[in-house]
Protein backbone atom coordinates (compact mmCIF):
# COMPACT_ATOMS: atom_id res chain seq x y z
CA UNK A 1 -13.60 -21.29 -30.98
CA UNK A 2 -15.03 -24.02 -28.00
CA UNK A 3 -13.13 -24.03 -25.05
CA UNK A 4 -11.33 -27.34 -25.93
CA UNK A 5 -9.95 -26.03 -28.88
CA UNK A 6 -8.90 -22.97 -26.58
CA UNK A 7 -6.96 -25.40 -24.06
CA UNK A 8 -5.29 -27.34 -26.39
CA UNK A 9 -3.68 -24.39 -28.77
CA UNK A 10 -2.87 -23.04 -25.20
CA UNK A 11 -1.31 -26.13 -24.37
CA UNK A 12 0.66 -26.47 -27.17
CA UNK A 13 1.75 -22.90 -27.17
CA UNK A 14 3.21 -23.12 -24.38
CA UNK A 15 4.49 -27.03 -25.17
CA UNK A 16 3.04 -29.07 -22.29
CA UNK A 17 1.90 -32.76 -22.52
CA UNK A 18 -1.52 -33.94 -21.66
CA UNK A 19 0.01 -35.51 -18.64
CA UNK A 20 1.80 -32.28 -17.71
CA UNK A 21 -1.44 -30.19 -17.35
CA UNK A 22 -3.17 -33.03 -15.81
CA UNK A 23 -1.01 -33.43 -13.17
CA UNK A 24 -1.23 -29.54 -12.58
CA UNK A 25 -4.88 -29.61 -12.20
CA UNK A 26 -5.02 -32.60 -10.32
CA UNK A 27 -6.86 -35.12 -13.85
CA UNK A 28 -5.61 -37.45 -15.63
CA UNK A 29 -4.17 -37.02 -19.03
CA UNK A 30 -7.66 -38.72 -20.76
CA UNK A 31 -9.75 -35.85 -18.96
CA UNK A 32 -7.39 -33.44 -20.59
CA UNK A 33 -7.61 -34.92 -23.99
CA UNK A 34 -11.19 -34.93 -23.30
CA UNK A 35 -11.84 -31.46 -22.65
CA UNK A 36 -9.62 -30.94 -25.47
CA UNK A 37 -12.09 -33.03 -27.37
CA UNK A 38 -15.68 -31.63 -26.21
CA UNK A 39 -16.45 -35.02 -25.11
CA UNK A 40 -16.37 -33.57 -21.30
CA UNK A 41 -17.39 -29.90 -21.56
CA UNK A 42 -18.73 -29.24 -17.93
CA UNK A 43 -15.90 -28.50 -16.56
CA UNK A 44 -15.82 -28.03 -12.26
CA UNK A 45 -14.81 -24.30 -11.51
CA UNK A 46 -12.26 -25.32 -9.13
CA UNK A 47 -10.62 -26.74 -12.41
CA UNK A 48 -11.07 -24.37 -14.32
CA UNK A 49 -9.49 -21.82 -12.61
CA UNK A 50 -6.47 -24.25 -12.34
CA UNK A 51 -6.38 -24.92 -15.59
CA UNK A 52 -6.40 -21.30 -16.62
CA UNK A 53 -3.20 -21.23 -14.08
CA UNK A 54 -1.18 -23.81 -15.99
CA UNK A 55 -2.02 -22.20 -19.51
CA UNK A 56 -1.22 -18.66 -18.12
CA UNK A 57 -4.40 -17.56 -18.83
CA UNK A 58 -7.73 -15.54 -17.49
CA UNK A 59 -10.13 -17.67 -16.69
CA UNK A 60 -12.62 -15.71 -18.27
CA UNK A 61 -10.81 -16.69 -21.57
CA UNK A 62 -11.73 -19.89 -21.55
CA UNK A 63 -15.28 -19.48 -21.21
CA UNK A 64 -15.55 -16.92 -23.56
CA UNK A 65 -13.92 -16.85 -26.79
CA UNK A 66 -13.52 -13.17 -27.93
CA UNK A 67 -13.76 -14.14 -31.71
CA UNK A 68 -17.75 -14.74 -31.13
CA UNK A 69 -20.47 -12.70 -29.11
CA UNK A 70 -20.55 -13.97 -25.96
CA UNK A 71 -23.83 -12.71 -25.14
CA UNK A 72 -27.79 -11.29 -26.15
CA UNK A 73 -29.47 -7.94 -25.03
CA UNK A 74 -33.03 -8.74 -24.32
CA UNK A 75 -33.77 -7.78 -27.62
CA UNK A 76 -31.44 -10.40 -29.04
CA UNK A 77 -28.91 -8.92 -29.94
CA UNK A 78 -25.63 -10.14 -29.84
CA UNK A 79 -22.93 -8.30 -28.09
CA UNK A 80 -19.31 -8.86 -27.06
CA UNK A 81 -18.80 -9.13 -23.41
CA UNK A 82 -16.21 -5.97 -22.54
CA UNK A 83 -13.24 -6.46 -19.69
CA UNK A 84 -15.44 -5.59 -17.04
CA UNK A 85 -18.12 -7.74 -18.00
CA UNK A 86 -16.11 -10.78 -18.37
CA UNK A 87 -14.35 -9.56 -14.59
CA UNK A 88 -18.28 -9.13 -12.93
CA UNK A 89 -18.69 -12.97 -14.31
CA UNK A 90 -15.65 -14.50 -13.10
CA UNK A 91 -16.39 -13.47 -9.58
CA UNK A 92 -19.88 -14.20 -9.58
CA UNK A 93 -18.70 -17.58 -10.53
CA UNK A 94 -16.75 -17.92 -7.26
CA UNK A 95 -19.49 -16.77 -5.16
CA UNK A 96 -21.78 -19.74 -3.38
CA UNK A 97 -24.91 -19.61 -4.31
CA UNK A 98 -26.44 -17.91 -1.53
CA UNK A 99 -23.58 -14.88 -2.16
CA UNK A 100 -24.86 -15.05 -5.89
CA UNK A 101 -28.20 -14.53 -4.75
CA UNK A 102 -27.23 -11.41 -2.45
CA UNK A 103 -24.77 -10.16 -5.75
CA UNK A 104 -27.85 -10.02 -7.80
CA UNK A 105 -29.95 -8.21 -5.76
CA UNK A 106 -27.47 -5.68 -5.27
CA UNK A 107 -26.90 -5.64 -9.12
CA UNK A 108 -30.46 -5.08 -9.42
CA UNK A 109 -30.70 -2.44 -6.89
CA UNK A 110 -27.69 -0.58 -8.92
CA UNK A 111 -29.19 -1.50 -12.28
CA UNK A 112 -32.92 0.51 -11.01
CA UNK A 113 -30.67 3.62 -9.63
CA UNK A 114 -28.95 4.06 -12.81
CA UNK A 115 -31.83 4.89 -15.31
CA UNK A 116 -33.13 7.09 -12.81
C-alpha cells in the first residue's frame, strides 16, 4: 500500500475531513487530497511527522508499509525492515545533513567491529 492510500484509510478511521488534517499540519485541504492521491508524493519531513501526529501514527508507518519489503540486502534480496530498523531511519531522518554524515560513519565504524 503507497503512503496516500495509508493517510487516507487513516483518516477515515479515525473520521477527519480533508480540511481537518490540513489545518493540523498547517496545508490546505487540496494538498491533503493530493497526497491522498499520489499526485504530491514528496512529502517535507516537518509534515510528515505532523501528519503522523494527527493520524496517531509512527511516522515510520507511513513511509513504510509493512505489507511489502521495505528494503534489498546487497544481494537483492528483499527483506522487511524490523522495529529497530524502521526506529534507526526515523532518526536519521531528523538529523541535518552534516549529523547524517557523522551517524554514518559511526554506523560504519560499528558495522566493521561487529564481524570482527
Amino acid at each position: 500500500m503507497d503512503i496516500g492510500k495509508i493517510i487516507q484509510n487513516r483518516r477515515k478511521e479515525l473520521g477527519l475531513t480533508l480540511e481537518e488534517v490540513g489545518t493540523a499540519v498547517g496545508v490546505g485541504k487540496s494538498t491533503v487530497l493530493k497526497w491522498e492521491s499520489g499526485y504530491i508524493s514528496n512529502m517535507r519531513r516537518d509534515k510528515i511527522a505532523l501528519l503522523a501526529k494527527v493520524l496517531h501514527m509512527n511516522p515510520t508507518e507511513l513511509l513504510f508499509d509493512d505489507e511489502e519489503p521495505a528494503a534489498k540486502k546487497g544481494d537483492g534480496q528483499e527483506v522487511k525492515l524490523s522495529a529497530n530498523d524502521k526506529i534507526i531511519i526515523e532518526l536519521l531522518m531528523s538529523l541535518s545533513d552534516s549529523k547524517k554524515a557523522e551517524a554514518i560513519r559511526y554506523l560504519r565504524y560499528l558495522a566493521e567491529q561487529s564481524d570482527k
